[in-house]
N, C-alpha and C. Protein backbone atom coordinates (compact mmCIF):
# COMPACT_ATOMS: atom_id res chain seq x y z
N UNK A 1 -35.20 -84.52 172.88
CA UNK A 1 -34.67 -85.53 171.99
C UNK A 1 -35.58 -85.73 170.78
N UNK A 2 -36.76 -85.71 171.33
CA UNK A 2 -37.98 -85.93 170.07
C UNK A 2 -38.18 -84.67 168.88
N UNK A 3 -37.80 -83.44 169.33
CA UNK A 3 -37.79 -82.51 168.64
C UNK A 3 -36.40 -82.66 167.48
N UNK A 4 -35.44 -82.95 167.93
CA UNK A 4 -34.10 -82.99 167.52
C UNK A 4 -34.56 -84.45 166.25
N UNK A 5 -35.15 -85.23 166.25
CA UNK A 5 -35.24 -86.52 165.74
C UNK A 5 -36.46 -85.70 164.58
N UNK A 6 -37.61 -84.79 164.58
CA UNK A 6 -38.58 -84.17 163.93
C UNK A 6 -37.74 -83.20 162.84
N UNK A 7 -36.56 -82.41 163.75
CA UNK A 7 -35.77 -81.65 162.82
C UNK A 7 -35.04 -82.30 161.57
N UNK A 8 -34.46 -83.08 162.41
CA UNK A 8 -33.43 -84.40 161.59
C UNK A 8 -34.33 -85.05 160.05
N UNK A 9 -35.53 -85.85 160.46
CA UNK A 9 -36.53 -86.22 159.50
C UNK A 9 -37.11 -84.50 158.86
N UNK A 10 -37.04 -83.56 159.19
CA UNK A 10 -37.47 -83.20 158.25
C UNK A 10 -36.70 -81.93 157.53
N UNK A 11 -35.40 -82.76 157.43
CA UNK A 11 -34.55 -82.19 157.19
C UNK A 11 -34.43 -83.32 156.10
N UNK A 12 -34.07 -84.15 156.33
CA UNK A 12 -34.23 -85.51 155.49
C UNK A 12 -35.39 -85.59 154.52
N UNK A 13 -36.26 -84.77 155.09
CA UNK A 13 -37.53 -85.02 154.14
C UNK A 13 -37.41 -83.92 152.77
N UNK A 14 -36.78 -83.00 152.83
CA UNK A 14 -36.48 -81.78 152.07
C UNK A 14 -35.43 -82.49 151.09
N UNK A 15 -34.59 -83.10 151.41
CA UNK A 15 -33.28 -83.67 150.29
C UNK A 15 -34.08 -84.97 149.78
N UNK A 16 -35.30 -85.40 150.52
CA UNK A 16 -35.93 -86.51 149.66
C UNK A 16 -36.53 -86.09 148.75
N UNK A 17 -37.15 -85.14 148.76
CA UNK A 17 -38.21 -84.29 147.56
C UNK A 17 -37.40 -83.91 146.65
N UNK A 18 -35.72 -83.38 146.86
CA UNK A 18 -34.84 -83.51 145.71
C UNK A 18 -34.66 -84.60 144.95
N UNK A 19 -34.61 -85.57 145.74
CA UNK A 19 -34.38 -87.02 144.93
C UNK A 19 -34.96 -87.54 144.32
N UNK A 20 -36.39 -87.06 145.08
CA UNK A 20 -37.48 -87.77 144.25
C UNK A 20 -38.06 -87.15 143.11
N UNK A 21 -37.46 -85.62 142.85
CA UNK A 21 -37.90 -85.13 141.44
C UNK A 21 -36.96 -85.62 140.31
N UNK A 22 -35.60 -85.94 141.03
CA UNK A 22 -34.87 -86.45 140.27
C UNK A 22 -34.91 -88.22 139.67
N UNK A 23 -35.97 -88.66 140.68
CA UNK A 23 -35.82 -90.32 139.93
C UNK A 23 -36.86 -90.41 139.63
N UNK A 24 -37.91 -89.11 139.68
CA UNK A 24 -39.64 -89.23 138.86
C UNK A 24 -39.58 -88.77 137.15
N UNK A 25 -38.12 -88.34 137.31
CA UNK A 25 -37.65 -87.59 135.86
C UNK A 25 -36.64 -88.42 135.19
N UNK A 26 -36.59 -89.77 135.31
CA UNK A 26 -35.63 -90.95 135.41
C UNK A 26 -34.18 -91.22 135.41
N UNK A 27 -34.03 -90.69 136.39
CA UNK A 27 -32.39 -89.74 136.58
C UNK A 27 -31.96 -90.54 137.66
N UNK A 28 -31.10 -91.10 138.12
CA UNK A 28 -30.53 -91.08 139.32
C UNK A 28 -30.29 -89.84 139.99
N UNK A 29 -30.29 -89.71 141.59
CA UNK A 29 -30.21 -89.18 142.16
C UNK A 29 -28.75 -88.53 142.57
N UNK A 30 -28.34 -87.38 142.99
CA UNK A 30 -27.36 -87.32 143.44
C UNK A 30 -26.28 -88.26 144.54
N UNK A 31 -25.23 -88.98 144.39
CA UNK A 31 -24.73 -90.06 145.92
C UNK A 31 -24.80 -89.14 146.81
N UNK A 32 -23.90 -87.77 147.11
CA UNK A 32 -24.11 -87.29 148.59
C UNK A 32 -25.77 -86.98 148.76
N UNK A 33 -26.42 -86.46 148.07
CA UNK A 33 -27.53 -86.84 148.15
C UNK A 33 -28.17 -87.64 149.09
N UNK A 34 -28.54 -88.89 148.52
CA UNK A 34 -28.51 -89.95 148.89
C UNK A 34 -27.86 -90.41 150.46
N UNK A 35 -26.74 -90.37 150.60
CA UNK A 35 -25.57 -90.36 152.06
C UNK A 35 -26.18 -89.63 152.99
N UNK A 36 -26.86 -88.17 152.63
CA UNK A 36 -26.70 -87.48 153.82
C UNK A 36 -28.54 -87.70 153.89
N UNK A 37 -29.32 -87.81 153.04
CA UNK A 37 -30.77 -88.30 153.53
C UNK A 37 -30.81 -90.05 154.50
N UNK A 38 -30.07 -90.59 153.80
CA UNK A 38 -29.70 -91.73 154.98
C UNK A 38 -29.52 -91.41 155.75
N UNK A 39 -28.31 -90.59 156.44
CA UNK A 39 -27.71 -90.50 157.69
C UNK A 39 -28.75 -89.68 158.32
N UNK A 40 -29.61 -88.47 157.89
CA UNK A 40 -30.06 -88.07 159.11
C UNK A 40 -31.73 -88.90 158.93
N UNK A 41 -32.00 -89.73 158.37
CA UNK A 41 -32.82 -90.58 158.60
C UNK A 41 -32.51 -91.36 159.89
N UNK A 42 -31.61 -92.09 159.49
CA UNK A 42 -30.91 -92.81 160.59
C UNK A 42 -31.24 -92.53 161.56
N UNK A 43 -30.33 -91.21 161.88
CA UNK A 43 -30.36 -90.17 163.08
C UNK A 43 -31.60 -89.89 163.87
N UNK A 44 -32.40 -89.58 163.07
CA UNK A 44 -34.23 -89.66 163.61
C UNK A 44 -34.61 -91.13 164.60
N UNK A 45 -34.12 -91.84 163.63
CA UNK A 45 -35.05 -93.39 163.62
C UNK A 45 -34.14 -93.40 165.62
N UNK A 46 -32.83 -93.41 165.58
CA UNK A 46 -32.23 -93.82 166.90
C UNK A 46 -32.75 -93.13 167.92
N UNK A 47 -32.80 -91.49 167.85
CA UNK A 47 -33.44 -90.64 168.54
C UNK A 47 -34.99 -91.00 169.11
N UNK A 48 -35.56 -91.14 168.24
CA UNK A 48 -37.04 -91.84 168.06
C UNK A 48 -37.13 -92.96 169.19
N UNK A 49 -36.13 -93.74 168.46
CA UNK A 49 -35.74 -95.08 169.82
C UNK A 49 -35.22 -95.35 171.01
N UNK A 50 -34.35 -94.12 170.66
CA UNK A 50 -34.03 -94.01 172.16
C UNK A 50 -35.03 -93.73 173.20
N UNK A 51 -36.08 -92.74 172.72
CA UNK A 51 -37.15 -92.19 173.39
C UNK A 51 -37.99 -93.22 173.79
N UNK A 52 -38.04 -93.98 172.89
CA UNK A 52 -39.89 -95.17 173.14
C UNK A 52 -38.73 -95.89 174.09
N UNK A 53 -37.76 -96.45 174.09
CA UNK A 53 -36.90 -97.17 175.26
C UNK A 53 -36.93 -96.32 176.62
N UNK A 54 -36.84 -95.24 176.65
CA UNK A 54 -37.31 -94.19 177.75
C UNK A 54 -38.80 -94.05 178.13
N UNK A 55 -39.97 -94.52 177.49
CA UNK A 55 -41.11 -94.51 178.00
C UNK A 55 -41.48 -94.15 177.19
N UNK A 56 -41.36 -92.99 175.87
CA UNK A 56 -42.51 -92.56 175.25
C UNK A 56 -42.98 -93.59 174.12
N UNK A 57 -44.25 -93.66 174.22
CA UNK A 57 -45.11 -94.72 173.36
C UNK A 57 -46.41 -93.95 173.58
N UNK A 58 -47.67 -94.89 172.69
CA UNK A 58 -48.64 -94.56 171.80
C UNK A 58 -48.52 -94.00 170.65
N UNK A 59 -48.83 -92.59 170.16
CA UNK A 59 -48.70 -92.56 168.73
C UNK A 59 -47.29 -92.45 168.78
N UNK A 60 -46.28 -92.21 169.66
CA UNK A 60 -44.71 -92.23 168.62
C UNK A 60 -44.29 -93.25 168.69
N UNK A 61 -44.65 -94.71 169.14
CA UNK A 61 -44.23 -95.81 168.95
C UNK A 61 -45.03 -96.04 167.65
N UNK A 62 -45.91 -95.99 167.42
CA UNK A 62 -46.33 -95.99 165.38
C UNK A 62 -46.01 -95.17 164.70
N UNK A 63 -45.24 -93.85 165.10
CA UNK A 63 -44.46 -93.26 164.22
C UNK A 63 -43.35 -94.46 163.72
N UNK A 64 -42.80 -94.51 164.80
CA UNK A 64 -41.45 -95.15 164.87
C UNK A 64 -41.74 -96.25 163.75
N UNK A 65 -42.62 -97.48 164.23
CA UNK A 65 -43.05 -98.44 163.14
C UNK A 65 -42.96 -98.07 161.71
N UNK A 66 -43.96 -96.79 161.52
CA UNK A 66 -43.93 -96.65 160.30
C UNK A 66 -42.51 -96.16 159.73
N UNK A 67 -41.95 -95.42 160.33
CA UNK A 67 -40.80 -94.99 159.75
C UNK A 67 -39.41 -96.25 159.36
N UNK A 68 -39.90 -96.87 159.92
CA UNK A 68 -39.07 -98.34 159.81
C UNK A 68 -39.26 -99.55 158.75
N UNK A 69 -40.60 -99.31 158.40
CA UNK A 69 -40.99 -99.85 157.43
C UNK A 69 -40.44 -98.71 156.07
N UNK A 70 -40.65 -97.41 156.07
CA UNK A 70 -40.15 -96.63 155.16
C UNK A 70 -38.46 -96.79 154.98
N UNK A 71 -38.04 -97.10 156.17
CA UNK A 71 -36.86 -96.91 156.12
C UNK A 71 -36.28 -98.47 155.25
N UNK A 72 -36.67 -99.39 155.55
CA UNK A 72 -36.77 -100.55 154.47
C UNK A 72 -36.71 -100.69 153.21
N UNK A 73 -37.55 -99.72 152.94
CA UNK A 73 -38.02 -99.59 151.71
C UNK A 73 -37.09 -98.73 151.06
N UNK A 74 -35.85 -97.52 151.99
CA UNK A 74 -35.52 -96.57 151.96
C UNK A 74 -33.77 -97.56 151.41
N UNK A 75 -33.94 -98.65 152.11
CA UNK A 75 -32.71 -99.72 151.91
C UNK A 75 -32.89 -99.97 150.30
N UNK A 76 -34.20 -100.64 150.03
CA UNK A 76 -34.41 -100.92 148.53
C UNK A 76 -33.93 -99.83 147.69
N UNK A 77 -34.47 -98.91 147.81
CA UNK A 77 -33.73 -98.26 146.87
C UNK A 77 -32.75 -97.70 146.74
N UNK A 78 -32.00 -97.41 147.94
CA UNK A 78 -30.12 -97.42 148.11
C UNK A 78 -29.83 -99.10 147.26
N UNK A 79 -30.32 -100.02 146.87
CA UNK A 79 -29.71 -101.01 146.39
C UNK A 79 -29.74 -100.99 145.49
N UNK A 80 -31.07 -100.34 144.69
CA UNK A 80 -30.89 -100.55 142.97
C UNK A 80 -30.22 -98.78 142.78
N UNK A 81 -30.18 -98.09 143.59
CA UNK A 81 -29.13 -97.22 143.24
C UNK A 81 -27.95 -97.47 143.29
N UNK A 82 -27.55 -98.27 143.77
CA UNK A 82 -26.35 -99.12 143.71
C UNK A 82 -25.70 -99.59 142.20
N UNK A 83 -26.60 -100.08 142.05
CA UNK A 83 -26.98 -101.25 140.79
C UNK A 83 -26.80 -100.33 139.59
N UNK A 84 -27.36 -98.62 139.77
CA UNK A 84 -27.11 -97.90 138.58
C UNK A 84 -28.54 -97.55 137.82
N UNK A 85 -28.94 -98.26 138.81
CA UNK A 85 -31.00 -98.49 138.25
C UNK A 85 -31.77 -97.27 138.84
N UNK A 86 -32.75 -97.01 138.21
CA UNK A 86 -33.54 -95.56 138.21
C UNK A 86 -34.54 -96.88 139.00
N UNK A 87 -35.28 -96.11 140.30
CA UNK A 87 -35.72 -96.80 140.60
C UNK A 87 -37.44 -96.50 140.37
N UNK A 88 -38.22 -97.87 140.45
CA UNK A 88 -39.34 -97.37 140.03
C UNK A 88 -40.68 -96.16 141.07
N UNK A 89 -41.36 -95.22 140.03
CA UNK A 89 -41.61 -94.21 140.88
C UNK A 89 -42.82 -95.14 141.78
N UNK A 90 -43.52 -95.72 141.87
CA UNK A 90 -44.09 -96.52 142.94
C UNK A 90 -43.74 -97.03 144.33
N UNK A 91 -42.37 -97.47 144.04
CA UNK A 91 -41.73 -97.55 145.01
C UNK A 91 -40.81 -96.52 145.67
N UNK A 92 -40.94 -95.58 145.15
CA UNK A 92 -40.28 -93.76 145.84
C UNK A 92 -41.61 -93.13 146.44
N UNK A 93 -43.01 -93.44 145.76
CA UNK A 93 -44.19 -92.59 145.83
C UNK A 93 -44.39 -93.40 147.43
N UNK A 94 -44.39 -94.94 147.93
CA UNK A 94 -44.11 -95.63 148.97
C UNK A 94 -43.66 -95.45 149.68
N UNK A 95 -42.50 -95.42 149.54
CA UNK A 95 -41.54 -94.97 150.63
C UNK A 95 -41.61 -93.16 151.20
N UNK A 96 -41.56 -92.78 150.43
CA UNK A 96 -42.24 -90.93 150.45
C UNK A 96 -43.52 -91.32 151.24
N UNK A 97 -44.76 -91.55 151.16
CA UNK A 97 -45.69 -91.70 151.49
C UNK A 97 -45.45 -92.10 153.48
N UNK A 98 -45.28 -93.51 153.05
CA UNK A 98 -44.62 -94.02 154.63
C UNK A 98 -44.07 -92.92 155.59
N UNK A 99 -42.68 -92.46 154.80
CA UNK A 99 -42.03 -91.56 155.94
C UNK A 99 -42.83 -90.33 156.23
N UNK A 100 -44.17 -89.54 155.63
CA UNK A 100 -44.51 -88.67 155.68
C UNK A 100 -45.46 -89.16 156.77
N UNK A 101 -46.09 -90.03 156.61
CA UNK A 101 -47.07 -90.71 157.67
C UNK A 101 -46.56 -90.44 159.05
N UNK A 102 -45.29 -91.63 158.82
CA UNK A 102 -44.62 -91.48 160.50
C UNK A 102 -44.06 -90.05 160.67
N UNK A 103 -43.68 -89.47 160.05
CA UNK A 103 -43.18 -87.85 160.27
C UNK A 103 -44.50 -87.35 160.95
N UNK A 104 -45.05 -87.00 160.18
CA UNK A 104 -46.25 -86.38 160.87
C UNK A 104 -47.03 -86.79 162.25
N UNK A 105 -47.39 -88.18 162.58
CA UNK A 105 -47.49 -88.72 163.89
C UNK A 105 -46.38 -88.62 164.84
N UNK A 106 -45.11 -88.65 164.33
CA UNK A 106 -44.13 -87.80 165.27
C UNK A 106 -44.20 -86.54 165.93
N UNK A 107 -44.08 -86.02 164.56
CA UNK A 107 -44.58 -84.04 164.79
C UNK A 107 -45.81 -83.77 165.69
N UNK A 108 -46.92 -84.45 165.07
CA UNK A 108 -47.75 -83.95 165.62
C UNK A 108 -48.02 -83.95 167.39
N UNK A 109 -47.72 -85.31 167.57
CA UNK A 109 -47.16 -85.53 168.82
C UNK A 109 -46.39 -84.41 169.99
N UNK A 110 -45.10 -84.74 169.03
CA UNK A 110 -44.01 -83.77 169.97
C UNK A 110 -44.80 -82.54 169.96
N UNK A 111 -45.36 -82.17 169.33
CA UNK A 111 -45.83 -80.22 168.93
C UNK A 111 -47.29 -80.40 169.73
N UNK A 112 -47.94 -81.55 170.37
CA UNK A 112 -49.06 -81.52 170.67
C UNK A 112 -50.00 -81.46 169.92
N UNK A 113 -49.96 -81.37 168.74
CA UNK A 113 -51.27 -81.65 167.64
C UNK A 113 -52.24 -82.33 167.69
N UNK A 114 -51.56 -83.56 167.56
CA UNK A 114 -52.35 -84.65 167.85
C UNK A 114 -52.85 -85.12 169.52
């Protein structure tokens, strides 16, 4: 399940680096874009949860955290993309940052790295 949730995010993480060259260049982003980095965000975050509800915790329960906090942040700017607003790169460099954090304490995890 945890592998499937690593694929998902970093699958998600590849269409974010599209987006984010596109709103560092003050562009809005593509909507399906946008739709399908949500959804398999999403997809991670439940997977993720389903797991720590099954027992796994330590570092992938602070994956999870962090990715939730990114994913927040991931709301903010689905809203001023909404709005039609280029959103500011601080708050993309944030949210990018965040999900790479918890990605990686995921990964590293599931893959035994860490």
């Amino acid at each position: 399940m945890l592998t499937y949730a690593v694929l998902s995010f970093g699958v998600a993480a590849i269409i974010g680096l599209i987006m984010a060259a596109s709103i560092l260049r003050g562009l809005l982003a593509p909507w399906i874009l946008s739709l399908v980095h949500a959804a398999l965000g999403a997809t991670g975050l439940v997977l993720v949860l389903l797991a720590v509800f099954n027992g796994s915790g330590g570092l992938i329960l602070v994956g999870l955290v962090t990715l939730i906090v990114a994913a927040l942040g991931g709301f903010y700017l689905a809203f001023l993309h909404l709005q039609n607003k280029v959103a500011p790169s601080g708050i993309v460099l944030a949210h990018a940052g965040l999900a790479v954090a918890g990605f990686l304490m995921l990964a590293g995890t599931v893959f035994n790295i860490l």
